[in-house]
C-alpha atoms as a PDB file:
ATOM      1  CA  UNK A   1       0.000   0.000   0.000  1.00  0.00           C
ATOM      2  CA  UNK A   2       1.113   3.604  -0.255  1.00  0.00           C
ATOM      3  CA  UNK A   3       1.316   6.010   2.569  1.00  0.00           C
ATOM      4  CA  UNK A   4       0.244   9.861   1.929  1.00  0.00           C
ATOM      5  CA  UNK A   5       3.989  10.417   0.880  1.00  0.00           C
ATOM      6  CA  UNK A   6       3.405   7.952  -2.386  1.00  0.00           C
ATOM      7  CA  UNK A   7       5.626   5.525  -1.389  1.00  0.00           C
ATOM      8  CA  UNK A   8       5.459   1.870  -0.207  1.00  0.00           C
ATOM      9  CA  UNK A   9       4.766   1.140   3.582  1.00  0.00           C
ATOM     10  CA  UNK A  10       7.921  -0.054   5.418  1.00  0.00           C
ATOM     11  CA  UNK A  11       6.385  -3.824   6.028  1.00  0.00           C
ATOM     12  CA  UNK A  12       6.423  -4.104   2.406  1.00  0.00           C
ATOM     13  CA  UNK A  13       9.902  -3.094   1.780  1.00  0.00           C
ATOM     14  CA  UNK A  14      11.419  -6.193   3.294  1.00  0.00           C
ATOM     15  CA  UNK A  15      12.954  -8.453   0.701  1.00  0.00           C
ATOM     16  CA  UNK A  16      13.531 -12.106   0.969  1.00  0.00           C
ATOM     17  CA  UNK A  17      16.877 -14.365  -0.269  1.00  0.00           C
ATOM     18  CA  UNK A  18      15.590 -16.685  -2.160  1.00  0.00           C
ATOM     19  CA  UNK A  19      17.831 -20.116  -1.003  1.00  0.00           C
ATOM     20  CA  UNK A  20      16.729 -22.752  -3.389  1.00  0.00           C
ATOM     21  CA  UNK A  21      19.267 -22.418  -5.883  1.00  0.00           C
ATOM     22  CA  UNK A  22      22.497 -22.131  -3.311  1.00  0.00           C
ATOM     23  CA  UNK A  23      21.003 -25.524  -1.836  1.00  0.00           C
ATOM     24  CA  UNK A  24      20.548 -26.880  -5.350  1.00  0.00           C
ATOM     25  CA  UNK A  25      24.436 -25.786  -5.767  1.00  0.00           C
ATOM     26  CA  UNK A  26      25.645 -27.380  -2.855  1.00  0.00           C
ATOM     27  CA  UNK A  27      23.725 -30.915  -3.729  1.00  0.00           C
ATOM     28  CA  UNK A  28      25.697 -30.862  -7.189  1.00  0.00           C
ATOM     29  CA  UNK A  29      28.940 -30.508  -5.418  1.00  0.00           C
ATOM     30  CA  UNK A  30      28.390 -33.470  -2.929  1.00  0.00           C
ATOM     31  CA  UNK A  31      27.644 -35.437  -5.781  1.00  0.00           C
ATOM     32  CA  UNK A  32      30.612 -34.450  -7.569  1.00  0.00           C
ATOM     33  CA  UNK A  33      32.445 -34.703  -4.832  1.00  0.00           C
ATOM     34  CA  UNK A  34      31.354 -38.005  -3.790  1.00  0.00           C
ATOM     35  CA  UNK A  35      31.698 -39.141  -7.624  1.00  0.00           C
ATOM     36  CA  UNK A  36      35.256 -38.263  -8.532  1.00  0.00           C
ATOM     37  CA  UNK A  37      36.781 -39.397  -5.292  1.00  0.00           C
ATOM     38  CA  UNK A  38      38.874 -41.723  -5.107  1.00  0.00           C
ATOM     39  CA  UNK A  39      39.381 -44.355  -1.615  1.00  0.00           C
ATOM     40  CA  UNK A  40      42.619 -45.727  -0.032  1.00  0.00           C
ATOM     41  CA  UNK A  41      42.384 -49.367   0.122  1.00  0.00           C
ATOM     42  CA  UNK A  42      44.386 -50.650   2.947  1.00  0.00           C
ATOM     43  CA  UNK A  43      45.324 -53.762   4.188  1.00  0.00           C
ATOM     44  CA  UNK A  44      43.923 -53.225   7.968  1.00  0.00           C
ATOM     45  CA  UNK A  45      47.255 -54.178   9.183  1.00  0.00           C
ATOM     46  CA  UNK A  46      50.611 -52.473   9.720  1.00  0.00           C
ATOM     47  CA  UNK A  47      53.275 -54.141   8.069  1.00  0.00           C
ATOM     48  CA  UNK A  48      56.582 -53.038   8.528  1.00  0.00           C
ATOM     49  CA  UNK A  49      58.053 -52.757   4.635  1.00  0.00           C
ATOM     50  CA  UNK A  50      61.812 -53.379   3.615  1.00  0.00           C
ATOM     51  CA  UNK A  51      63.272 -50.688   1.167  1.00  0.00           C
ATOM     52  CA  UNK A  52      64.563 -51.491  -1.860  1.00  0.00           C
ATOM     53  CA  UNK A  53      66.319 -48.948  -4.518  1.00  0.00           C
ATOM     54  CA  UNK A  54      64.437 -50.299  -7.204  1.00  0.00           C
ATOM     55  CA  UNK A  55      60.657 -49.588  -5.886  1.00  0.00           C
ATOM     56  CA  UNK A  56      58.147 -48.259  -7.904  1.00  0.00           C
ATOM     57  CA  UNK A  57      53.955 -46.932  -7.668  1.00  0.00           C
ATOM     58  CA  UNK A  58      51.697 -50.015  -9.055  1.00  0.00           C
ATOM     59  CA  UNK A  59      48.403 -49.572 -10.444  1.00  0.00           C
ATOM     60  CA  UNK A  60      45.524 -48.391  -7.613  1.00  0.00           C
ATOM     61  CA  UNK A  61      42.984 -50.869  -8.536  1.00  0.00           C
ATOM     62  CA  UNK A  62      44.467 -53.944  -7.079  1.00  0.00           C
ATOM     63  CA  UNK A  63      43.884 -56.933  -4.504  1.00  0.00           C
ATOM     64  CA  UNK A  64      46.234 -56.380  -1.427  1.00  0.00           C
ATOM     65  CA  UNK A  65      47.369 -58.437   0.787  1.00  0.00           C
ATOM     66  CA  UNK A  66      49.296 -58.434   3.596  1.00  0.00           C
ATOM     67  CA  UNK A  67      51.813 -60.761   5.183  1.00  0.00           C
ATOM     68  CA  UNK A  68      52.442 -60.335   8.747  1.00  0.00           C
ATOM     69  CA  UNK A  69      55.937 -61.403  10.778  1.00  0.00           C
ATOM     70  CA  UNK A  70      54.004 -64.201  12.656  1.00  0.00           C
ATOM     71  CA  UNK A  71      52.739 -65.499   8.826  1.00  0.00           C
ATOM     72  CA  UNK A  72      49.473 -64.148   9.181  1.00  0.00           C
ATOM     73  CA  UNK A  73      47.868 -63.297   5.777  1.00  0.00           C
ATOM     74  CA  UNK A  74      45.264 -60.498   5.685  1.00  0.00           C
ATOM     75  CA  UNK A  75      42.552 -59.077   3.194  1.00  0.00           C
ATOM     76  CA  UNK A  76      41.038 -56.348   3.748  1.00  0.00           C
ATOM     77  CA  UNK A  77      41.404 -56.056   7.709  1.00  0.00           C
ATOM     78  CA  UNK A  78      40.139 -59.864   8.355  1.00  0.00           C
ATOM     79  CA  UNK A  79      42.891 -62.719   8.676  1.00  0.00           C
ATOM     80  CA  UNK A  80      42.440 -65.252   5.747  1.00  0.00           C
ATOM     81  CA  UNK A  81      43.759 -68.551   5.878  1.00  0.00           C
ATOM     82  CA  UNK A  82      45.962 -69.565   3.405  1.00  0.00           C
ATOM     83  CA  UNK A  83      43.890 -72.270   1.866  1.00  0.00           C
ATOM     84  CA  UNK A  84      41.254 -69.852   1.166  1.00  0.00           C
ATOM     85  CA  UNK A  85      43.539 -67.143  -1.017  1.00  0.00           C
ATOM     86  CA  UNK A  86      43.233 -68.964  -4.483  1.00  0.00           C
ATOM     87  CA  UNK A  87      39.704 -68.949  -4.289  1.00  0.00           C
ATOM     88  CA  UNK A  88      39.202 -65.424  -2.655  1.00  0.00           C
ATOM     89  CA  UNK A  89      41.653 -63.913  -5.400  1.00  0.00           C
ATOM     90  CA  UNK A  90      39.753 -66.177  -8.346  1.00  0.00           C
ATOM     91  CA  UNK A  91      36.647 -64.691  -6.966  1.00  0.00           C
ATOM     92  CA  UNK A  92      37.888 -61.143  -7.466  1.00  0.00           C
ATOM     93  CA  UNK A  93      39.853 -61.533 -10.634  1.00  0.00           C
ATOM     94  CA  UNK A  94      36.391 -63.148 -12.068  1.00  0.00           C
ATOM     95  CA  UNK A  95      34.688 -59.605 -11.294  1.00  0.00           C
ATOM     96  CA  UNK A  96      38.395 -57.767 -12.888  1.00  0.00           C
ATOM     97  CA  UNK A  97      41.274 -57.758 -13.926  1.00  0.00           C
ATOM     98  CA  UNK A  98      43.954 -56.714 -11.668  1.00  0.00           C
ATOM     99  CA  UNK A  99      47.152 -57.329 -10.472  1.00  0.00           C
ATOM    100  CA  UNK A 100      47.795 -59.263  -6.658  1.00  0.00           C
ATOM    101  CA  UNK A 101      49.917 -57.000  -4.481  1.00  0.00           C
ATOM    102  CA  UNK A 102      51.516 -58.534  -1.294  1.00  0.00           C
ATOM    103  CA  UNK A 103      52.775 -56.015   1.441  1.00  0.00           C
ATOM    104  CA  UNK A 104      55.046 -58.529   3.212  1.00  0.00           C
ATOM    105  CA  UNK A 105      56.637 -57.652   7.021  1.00  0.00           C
ATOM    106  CA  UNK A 106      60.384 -57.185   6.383  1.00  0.00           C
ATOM    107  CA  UNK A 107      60.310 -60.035   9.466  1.00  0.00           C
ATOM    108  CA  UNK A 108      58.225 -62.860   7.453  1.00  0.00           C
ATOM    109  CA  UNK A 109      59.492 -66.117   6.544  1.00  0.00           C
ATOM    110  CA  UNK A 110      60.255 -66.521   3.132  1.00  0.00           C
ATOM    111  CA  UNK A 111      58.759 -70.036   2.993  1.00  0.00           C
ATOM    112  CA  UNK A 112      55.185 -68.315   3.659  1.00  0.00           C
ATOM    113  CA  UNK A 113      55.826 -65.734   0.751  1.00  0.00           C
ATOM    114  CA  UNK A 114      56.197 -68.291  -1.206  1.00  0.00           C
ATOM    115  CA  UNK A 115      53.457 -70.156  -0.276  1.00  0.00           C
ATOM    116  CA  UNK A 116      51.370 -67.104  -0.511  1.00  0.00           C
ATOM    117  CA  UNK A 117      52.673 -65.856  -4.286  1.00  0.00           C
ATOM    118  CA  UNK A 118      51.851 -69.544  -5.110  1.00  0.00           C
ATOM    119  CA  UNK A 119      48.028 -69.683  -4.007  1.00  0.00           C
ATOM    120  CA  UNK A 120      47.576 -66.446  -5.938  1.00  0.00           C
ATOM    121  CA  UNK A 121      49.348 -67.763  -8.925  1.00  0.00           C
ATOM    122  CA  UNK A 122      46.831 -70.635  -9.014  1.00  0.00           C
ATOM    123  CA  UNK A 123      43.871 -68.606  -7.846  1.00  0.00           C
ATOM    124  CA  UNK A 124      44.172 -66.944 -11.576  1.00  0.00           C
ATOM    125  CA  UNK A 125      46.271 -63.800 -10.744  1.00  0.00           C
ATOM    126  CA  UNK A 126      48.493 -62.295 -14.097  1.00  0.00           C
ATOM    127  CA  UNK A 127      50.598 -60.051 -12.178  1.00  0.00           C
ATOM    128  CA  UNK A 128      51.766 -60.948  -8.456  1.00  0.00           C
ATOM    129  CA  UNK A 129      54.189 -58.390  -6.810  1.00  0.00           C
ATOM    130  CA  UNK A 130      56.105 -57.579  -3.705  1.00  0.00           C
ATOM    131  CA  UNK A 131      55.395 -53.997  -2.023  1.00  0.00           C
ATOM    132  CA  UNK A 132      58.571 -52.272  -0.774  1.00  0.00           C
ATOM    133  CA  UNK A 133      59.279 -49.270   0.991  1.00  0.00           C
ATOM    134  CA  UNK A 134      61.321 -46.756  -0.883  1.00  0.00           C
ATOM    135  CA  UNK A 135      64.916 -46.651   0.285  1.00  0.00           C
ATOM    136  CA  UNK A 136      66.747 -43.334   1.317  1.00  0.00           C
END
């Protein structure tokens, strides 16, 4: 309404923000966000690596494993028993391709390693290798 003056009343002079398209914003970027990011698989365990001069990255995507000083094998945080690795890696090689990489306690027994390269081998895996630490 207009007051004697010609002008609008104060009560009507109050604007509003208008919030729908910042929230509509924000909801693109979490699903961008959430979309190109990419997760750390880790073993669950810490292994203790040995160095070696000739270490190199290996592809993301991969199965880890871990070999611990006592011989224990882990995937993905849960102990697996050794019998059950060529069947867990055939499993995941069915779903993909990818290479077997075995983060191996600078304290293991070699015999174990072994053992453990071997199950994957015959589980279906192309590409078995050895993490290392990268030496100074």
């Amino acid at each position: 309404m207009l007051n004697r003056a010609g002008s609008l009343r104060d009560e009507e002079m109050t604007a509003e923000i208008n919030i729908s398209p910042l929230i509509d914003i924000v909801f693109l970027l979490l699903i961008f966000f959430m979309v190109t990011s990419v997760f750390v698989e880790e073993t669950g365990i810490e292994i203790q690596k040995p160095s070696a001069m000739s270490a190199q990255d290996l592809e993301k995507n991969s199965i880890l494993l871990a070999v611990t000083s006592e011989g224990e094998v882990y995937f993905d945080g849960q102990p697996i028993p050794i019998n059950g690795l060529r069947a867990l890696v055939a499993r995941l090689i069915r779903e993909r391709e990818r290479p077997v990489i075995i983060l191996a306690d600078e304290d293991s027994r070699s015999g174990r390693l072994v053992r453990v390269i071997d199950e994957c081998k015959l589980g279906g895996a192309a590409q078995v290798s050895l993490a290392a630490g990268v030496a100074p």
